[in-house]
C-alpha atoms as a PDB file:
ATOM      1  CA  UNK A   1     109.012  13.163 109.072  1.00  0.00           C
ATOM      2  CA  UNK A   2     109.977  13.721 112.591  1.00  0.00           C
ATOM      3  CA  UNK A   3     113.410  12.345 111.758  1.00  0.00           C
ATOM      4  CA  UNK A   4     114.629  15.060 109.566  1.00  0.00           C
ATOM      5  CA  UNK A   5     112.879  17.902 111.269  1.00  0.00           C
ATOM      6  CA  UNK A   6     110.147  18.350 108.895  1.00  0.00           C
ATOM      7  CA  UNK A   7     106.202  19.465 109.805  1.00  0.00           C
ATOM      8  CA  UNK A   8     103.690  18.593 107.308  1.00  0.00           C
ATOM      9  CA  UNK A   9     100.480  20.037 108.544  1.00  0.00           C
ATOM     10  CA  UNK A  10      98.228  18.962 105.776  1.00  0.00           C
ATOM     11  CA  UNK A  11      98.467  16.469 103.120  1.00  0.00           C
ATOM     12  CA  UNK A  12      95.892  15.427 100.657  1.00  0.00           C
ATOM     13  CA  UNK A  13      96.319  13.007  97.854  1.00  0.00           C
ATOM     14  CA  UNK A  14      94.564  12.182  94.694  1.00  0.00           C
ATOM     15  CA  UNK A  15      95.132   9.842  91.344  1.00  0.00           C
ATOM     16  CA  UNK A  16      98.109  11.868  89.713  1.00  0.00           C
ATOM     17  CA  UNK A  17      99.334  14.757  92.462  1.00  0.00           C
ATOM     18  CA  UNK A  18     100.035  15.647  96.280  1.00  0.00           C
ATOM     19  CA  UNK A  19      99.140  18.969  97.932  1.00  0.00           C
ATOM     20  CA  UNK A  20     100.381  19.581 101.062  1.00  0.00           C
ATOM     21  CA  UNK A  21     101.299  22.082 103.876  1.00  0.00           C
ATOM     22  CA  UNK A  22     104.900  22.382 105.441  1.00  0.00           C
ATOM     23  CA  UNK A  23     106.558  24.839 108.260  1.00  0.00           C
ATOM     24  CA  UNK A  24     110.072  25.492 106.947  1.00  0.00           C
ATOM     25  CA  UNK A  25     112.233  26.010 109.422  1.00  0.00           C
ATOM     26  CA  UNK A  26     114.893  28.959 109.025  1.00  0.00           C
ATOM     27  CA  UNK A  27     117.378  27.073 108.058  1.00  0.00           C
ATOM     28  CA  UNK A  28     115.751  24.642 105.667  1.00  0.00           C
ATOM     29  CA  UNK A  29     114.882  25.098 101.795  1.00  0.00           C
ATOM     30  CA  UNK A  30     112.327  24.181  99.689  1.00  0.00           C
ATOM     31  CA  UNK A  31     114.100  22.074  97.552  1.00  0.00           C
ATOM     32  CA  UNK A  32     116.203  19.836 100.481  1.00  0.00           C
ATOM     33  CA  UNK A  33     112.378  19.280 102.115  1.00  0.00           C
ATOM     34  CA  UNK A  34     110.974  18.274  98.960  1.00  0.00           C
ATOM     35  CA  UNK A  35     113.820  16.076  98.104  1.00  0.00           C
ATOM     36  CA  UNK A  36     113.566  14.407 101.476  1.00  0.00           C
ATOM     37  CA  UNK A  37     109.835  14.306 101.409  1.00  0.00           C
ATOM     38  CA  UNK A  38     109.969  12.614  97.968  1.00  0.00           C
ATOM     39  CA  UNK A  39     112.851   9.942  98.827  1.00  0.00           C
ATOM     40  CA  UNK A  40     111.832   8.682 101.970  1.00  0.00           C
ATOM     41  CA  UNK A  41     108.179   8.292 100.801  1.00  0.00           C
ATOM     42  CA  UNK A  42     109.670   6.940  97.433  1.00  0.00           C
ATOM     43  CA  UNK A  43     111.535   4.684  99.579  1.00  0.00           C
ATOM     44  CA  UNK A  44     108.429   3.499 101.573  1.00  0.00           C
ATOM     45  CA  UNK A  45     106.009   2.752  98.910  1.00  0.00           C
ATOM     46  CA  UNK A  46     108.833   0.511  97.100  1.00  0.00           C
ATOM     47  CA  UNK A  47     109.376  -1.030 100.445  1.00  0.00           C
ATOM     48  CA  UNK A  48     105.823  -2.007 101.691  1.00  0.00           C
ATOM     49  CA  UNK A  49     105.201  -2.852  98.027  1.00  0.00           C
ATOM     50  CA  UNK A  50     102.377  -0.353  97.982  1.00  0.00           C
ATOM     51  CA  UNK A  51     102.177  -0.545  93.662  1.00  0.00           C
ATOM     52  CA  UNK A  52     103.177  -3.582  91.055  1.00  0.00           C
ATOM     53  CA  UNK A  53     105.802  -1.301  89.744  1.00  0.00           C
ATOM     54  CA  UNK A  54     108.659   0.415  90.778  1.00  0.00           C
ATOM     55  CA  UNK A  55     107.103   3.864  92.628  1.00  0.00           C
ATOM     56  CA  UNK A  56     108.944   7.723  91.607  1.00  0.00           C
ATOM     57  CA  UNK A  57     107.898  11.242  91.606  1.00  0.00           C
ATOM     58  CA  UNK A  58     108.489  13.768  88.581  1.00  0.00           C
ATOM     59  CA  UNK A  59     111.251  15.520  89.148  1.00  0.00           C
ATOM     60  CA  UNK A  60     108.803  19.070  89.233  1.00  0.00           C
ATOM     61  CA  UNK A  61     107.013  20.443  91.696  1.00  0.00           C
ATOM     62  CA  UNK A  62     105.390  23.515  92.718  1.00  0.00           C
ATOM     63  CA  UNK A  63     105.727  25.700  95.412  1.00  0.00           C
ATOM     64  CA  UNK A  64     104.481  28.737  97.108  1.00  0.00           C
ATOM     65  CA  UNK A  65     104.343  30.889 100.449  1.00  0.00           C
ATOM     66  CA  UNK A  66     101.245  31.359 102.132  1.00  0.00           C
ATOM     67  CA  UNK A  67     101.140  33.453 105.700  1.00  0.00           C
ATOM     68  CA  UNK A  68      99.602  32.023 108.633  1.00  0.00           C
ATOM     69  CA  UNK A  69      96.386  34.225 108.348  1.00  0.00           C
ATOM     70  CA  UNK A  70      95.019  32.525 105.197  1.00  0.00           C
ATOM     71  CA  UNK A  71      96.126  28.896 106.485  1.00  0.00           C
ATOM     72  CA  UNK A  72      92.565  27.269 106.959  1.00  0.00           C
ATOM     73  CA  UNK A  73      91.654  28.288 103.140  1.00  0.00           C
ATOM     74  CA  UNK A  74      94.832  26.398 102.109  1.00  0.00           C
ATOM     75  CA  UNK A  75      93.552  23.483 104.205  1.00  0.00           C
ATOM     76  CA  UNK A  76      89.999  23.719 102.951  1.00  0.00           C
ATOM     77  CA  UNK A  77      91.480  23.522  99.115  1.00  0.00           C
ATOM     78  CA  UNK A  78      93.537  20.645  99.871  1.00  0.00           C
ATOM     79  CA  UNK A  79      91.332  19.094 101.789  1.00  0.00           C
ATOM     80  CA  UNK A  80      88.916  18.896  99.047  1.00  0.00           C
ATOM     81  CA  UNK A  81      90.560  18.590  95.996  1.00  0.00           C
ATOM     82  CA  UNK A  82      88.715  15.418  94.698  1.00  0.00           C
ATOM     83  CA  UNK A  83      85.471  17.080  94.142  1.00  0.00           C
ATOM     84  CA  UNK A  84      87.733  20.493  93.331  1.00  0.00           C
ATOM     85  CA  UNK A  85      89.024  17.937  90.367  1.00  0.00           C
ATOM     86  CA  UNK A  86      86.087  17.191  89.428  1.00  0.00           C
ATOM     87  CA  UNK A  87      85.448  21.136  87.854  1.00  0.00           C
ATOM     88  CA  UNK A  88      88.788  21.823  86.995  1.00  0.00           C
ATOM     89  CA  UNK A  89      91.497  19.433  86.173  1.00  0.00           C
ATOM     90  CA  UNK A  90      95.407  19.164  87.442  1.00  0.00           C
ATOM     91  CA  UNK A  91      96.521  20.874  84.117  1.00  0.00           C
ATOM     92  CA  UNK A  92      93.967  23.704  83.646  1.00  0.00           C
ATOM     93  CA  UNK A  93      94.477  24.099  87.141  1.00  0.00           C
ATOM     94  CA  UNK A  94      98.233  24.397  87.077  1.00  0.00           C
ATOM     95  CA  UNK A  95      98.448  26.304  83.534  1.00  0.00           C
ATOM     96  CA  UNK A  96      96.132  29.253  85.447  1.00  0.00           C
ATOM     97  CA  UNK A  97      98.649  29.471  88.422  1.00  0.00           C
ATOM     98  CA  UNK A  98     101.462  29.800  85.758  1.00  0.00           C
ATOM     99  CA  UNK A  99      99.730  32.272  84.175  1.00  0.00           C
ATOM    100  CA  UNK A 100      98.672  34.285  87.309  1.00  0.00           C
ATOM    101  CA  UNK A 101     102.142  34.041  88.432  1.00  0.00           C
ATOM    102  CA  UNK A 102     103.535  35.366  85.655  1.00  0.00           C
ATOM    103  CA  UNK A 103     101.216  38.286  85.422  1.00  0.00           C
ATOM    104  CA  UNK A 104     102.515  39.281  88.856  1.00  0.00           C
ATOM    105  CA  UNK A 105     105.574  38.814  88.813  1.00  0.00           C
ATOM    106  CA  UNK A 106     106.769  39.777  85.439  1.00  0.00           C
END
């Protein structure tokens, strides 16, 4: 998304959800990235007629801040999230993060 200023450094796809890496820049936030991400590749898929029906993201998402040192794990999960799927669905998957997060964080 060289337009707005955005770097997405890894991006993996599979039937229901989208993992991917982005550098924020200082003066960017999650939320205006994501909203950007999600429009203009809204906006793409409608316009190349990608799907019968009209194409839109949920309005969640899920975010968290990972330092450069453990970068090429993050890669290696997205990068092989079918067969990561295939053990552990999107749900069971996502209700352990919650719960982990919540445990350390209060």
């Amino acid at each position: 998304m060289q337009n707005q200023k955005i770097y997405i450094d890894f991006i993996n796809c599979v039937d229901d959800h989208v993992h991917l890496t982005v550098s924020l820049r200082a003066e960017q936030s999650i939320s205006k990235v994501m909203q950007l991400i999600k429009g203009e590749s809204s906006y793409w898929v409608n316009k190349n007629k990608l799907i019968p029906t009209k194409f839109e993201w949920q309005d969640e998402y899920y975010a968290i801040s990972v330092s450069d040192s453990v970068m090429p794990v993050v890669r290696d999960y997205i990068k092989n999230q079918e067969e990561h799927h295939r053990h552990k669905s999107f749900e069971e998957e996502y209700e352990e993060m919650m719960k982990h997060f919540i445990e350390h964080n209060g």
